[in-house]
N, C-alpha and C. Protein backbone atom coordinates (compact mmCIF):
# COMPACT_ATOMS: atom_id res chain seq x y z
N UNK A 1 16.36 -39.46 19.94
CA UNK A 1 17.80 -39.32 20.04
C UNK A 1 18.43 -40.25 19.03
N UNK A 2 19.36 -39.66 18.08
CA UNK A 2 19.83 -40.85 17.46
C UNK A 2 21.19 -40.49 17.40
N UNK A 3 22.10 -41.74 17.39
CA UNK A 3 23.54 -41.91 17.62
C UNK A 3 24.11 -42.04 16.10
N UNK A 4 24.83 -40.55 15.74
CA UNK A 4 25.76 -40.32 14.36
C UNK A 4 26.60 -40.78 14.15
N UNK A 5 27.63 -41.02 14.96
CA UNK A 5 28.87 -41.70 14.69
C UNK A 5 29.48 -41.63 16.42
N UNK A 6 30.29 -43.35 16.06
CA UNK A 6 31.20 -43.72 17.07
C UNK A 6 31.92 -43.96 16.59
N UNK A 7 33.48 -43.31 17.16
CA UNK A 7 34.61 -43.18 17.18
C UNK A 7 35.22 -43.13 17.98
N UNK A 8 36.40 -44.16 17.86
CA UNK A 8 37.54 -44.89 19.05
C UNK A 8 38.66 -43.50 18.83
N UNK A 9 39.15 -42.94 19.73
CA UNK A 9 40.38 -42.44 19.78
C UNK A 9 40.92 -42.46 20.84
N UNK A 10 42.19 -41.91 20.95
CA UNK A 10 43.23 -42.21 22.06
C UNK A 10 43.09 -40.96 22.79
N UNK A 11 43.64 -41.43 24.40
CA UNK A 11 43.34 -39.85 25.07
C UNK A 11 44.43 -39.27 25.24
N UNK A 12 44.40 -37.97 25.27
CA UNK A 12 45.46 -36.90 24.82
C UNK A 12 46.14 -37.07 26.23
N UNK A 13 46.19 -37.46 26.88
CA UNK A 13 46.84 -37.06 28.51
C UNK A 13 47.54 -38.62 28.58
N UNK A 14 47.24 -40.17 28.12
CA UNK A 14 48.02 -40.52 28.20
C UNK A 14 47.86 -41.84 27.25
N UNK A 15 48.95 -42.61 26.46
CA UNK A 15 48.52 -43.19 25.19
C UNK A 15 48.31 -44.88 25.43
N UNK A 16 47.94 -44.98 26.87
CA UNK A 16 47.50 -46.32 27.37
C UNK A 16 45.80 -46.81 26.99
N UNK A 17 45.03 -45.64 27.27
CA UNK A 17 43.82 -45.90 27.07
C UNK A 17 43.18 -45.37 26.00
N UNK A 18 41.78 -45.79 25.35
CA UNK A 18 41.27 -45.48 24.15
C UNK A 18 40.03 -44.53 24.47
N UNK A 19 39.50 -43.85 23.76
CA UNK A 19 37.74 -43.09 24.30
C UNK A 19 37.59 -43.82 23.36
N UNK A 20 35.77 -43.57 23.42
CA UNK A 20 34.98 -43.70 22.92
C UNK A 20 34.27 -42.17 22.65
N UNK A 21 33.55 -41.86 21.30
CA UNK A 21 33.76 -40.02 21.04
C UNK A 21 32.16 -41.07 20.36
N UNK A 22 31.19 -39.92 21.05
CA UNK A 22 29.60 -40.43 20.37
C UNK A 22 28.81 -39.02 19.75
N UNK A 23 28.79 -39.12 18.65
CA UNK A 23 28.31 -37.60 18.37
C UNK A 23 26.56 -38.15 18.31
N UNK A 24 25.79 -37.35 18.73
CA UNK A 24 24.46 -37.71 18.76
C UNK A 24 23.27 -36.74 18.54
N UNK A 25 22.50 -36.51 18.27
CA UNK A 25 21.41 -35.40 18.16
C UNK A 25 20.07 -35.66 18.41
N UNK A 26 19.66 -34.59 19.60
CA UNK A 26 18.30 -34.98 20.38
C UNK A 26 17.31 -34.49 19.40
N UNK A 27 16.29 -35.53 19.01
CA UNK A 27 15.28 -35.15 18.03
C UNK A 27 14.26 -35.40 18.51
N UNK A 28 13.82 -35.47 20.10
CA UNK A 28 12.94 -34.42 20.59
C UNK A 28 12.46 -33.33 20.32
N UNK A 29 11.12 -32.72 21.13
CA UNK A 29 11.24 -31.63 21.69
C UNK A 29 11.88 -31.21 23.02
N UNK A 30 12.31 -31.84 23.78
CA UNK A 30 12.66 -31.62 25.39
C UNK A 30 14.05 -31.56 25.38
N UNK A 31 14.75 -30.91 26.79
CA UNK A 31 15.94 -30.64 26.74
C UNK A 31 16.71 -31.86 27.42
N UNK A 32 17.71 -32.53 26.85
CA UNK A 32 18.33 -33.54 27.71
C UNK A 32 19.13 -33.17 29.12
N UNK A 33 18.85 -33.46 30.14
CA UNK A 33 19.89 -33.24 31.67
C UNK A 33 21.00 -34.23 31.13
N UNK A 34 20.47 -35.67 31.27
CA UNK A 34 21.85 -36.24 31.90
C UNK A 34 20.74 -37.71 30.39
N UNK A 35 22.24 -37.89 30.12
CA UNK A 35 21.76 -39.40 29.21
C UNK A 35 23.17 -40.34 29.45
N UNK A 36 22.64 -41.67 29.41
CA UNK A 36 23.32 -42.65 29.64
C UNK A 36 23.66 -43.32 28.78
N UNK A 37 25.01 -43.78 27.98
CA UNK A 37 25.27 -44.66 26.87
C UNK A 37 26.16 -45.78 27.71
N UNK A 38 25.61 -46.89 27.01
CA UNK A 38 26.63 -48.30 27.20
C UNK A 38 27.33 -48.42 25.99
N UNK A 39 28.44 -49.23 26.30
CA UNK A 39 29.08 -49.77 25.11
C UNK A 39 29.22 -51.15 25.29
N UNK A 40 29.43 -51.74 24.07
CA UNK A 40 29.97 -53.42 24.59
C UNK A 40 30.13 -54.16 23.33
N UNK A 41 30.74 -55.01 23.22
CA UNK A 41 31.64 -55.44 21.96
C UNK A 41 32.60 -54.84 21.31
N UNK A 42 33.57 -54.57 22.39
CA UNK A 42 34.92 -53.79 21.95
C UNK A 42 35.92 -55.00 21.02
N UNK A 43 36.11 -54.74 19.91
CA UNK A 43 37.17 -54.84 19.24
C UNK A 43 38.35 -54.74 19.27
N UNK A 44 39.56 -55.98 18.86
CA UNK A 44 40.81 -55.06 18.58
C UNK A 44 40.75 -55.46 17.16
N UNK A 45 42.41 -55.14 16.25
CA UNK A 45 42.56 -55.43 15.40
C UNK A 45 42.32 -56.69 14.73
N UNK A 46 42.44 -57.88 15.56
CA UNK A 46 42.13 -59.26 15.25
C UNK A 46 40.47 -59.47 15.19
N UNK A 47 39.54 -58.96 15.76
CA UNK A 47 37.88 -59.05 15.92
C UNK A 47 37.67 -59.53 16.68
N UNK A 48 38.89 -59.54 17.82
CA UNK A 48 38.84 -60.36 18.83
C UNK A 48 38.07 -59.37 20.35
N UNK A 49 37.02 -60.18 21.18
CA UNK A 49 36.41 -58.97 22.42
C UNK A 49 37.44 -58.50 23.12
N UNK A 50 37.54 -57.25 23.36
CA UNK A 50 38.73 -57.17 24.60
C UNK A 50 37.78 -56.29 25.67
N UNK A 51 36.67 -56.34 25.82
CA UNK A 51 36.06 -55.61 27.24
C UNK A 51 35.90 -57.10 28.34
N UNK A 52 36.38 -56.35 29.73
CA UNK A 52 35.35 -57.06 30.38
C UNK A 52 35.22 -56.57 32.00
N UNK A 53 34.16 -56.12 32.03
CA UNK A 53 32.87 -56.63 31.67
C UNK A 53 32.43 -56.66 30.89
N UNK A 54 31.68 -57.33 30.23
CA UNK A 54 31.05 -57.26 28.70
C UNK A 54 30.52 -56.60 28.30
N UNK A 55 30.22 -55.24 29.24
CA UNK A 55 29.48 -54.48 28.84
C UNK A 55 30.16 -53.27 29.74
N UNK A 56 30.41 -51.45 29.34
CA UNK A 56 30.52 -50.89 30.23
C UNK A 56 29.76 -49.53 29.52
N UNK A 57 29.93 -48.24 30.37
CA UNK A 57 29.12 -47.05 29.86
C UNK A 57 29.73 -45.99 30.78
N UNK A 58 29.13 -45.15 29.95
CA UNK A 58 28.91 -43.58 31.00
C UNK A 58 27.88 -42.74 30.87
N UNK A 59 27.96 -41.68 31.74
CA UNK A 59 26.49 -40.97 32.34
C UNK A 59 27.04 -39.05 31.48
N UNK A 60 26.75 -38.90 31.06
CA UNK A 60 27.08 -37.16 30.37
C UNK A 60 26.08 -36.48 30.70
N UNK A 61 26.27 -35.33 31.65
CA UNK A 61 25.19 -34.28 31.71
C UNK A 61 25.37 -33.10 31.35
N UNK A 62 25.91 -33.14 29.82
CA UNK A 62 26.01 -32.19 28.96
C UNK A 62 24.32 -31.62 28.72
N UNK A 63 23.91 -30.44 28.59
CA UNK A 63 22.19 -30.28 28.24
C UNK A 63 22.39 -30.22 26.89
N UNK A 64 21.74 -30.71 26.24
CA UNK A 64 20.84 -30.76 25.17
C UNK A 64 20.06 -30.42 24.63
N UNK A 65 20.08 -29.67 24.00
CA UNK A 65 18.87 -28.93 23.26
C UNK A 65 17.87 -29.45 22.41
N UNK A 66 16.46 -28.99 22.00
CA UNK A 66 16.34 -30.14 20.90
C UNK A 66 17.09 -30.07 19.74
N UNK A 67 16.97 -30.65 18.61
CA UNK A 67 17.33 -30.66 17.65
C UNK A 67 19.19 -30.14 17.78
N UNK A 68 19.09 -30.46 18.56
CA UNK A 68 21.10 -29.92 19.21
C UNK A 68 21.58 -31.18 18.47
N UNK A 69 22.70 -31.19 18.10
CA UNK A 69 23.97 -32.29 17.76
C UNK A 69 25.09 -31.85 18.21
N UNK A 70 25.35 -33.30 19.27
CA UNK A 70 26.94 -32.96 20.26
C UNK A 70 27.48 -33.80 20.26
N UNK A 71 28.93 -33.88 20.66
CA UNK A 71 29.44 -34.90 20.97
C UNK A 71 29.91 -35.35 22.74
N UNK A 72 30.26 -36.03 23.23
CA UNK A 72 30.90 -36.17 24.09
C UNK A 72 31.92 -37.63 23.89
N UNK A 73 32.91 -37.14 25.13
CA UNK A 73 33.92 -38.42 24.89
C UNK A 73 33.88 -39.18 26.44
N UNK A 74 34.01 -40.39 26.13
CA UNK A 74 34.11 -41.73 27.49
C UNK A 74 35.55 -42.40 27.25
N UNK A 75 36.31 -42.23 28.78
CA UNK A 75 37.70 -43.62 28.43
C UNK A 75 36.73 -45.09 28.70
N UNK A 76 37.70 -45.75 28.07
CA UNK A 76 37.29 -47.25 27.99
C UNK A 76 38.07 -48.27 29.14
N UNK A 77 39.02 -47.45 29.36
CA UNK A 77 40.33 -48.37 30.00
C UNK A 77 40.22 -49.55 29.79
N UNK A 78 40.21 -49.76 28.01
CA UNK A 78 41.03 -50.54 27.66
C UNK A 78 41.97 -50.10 26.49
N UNK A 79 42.76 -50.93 25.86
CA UNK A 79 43.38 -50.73 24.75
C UNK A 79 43.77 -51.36 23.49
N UNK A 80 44.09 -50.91 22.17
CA UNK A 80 44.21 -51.16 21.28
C UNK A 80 42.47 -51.76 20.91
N UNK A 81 41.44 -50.52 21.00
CA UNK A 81 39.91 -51.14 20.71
C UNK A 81 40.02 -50.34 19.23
N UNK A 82 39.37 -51.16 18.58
CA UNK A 82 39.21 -50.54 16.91
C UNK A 82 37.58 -50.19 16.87
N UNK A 83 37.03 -50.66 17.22
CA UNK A 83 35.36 -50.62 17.23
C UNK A 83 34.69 -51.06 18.74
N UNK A 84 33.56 -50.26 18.12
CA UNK A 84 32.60 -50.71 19.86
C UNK A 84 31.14 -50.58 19.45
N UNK A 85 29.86 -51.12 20.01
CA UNK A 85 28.79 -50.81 19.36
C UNK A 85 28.68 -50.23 20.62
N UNK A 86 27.77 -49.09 20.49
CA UNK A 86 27.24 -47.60 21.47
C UNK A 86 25.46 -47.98 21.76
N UNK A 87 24.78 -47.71 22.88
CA UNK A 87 23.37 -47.52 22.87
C UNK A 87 22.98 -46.75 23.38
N UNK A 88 22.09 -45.72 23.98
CA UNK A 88 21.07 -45.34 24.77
C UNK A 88 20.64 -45.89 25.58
N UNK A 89 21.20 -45.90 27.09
CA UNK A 89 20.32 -46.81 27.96
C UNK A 89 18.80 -46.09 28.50
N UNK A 90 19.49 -44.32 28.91
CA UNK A 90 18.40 -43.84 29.64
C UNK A 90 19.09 -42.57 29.23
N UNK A 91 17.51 -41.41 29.63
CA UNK A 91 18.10 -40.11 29.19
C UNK A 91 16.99 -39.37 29.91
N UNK A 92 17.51 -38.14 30.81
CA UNK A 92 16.55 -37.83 31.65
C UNK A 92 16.60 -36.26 31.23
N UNK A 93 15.02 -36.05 31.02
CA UNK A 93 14.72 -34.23 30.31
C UNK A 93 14.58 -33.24 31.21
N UNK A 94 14.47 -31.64 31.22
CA UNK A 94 14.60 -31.43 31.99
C UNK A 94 13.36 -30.92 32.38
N UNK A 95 12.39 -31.00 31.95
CA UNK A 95 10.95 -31.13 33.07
C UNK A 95 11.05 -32.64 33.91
N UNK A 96 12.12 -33.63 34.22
CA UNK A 96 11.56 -34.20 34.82
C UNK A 96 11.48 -35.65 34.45
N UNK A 97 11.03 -36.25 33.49
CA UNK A 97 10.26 -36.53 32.82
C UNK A 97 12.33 -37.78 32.33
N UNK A 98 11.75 -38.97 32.20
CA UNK A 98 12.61 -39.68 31.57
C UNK A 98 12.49 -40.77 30.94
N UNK A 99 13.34 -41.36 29.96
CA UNK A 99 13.22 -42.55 28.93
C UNK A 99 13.79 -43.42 29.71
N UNK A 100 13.58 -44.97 29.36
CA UNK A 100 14.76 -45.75 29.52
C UNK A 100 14.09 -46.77 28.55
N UNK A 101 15.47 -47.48 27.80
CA UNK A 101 15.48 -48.25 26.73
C UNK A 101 15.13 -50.06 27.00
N UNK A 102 13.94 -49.93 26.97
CA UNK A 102 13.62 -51.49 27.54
C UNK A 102 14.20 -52.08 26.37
N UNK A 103 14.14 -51.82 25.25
CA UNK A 103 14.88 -52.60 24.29
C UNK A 103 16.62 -52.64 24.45
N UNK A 104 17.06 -53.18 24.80
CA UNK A 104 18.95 -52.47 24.96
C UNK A 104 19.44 -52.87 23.71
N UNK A 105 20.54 -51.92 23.52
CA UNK A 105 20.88 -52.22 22.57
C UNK A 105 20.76 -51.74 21.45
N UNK A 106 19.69 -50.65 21.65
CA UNK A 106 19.34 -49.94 20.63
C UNK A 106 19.04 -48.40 20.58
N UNK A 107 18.77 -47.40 20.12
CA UNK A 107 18.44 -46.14 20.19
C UNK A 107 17.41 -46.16 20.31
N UNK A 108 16.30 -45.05 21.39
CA UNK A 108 15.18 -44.42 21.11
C UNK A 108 14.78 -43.95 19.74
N UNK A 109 13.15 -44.21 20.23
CA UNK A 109 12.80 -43.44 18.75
C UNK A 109 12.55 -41.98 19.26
N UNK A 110 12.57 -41.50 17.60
CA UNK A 110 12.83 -40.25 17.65
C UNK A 110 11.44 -39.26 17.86
């Protein structure tokens, strides 16, 4: 699985909170159920942290195909974030069968 681009945008329903938009592509063979991304080291304009907890995430059980490239979007509830670093915590296939990232912090290999 590797993570293409993260991108902060604002959510269309109301202009308090920011997403997080992770476009990603499973380079497996297996189909993804449900994968888990954290984020943490949210940014504002100054480079200053504005998450806290210091760390937060969400769960997408968009399926996945292999070689699929998707995106999905997460609110942050926070605001004014300019950047965030994204990971792979866990990602479960659908025989069953699941990863989890003893390394954090980083993407699976592919």
């Amino acid at each position: 699985m590797d993570i293409i681009k993260v991108k902060i945008t604002h959510d269309e329903y109301s202009r308090k909170w920011d997403n997080i938009r992770i476009k990603f592509k499973n380079n497996s063979n297996k189909t993804i159920t449900v994968i888990q991304f954290l984020w943490f080291d949210l940014k504002d304009a100054f480079g200053e942290t504005i998450l806290d907890p210091a760390q937060d995430g969400g769960n997408s059980d968009n399926v996945v195909k292999p070689n699929q490239t998707t995106e999905v979007e997460f609110e942050t509830y926070e605001d004014q974030v300019v950047s965030a670093k994204v990971y792979v915590n866990k990602i479960m296939y659908s025989d069953g069968t699941k990863w989890v990232n003893e390394i954090k912090n980083t993407t699976p290999n592919k």
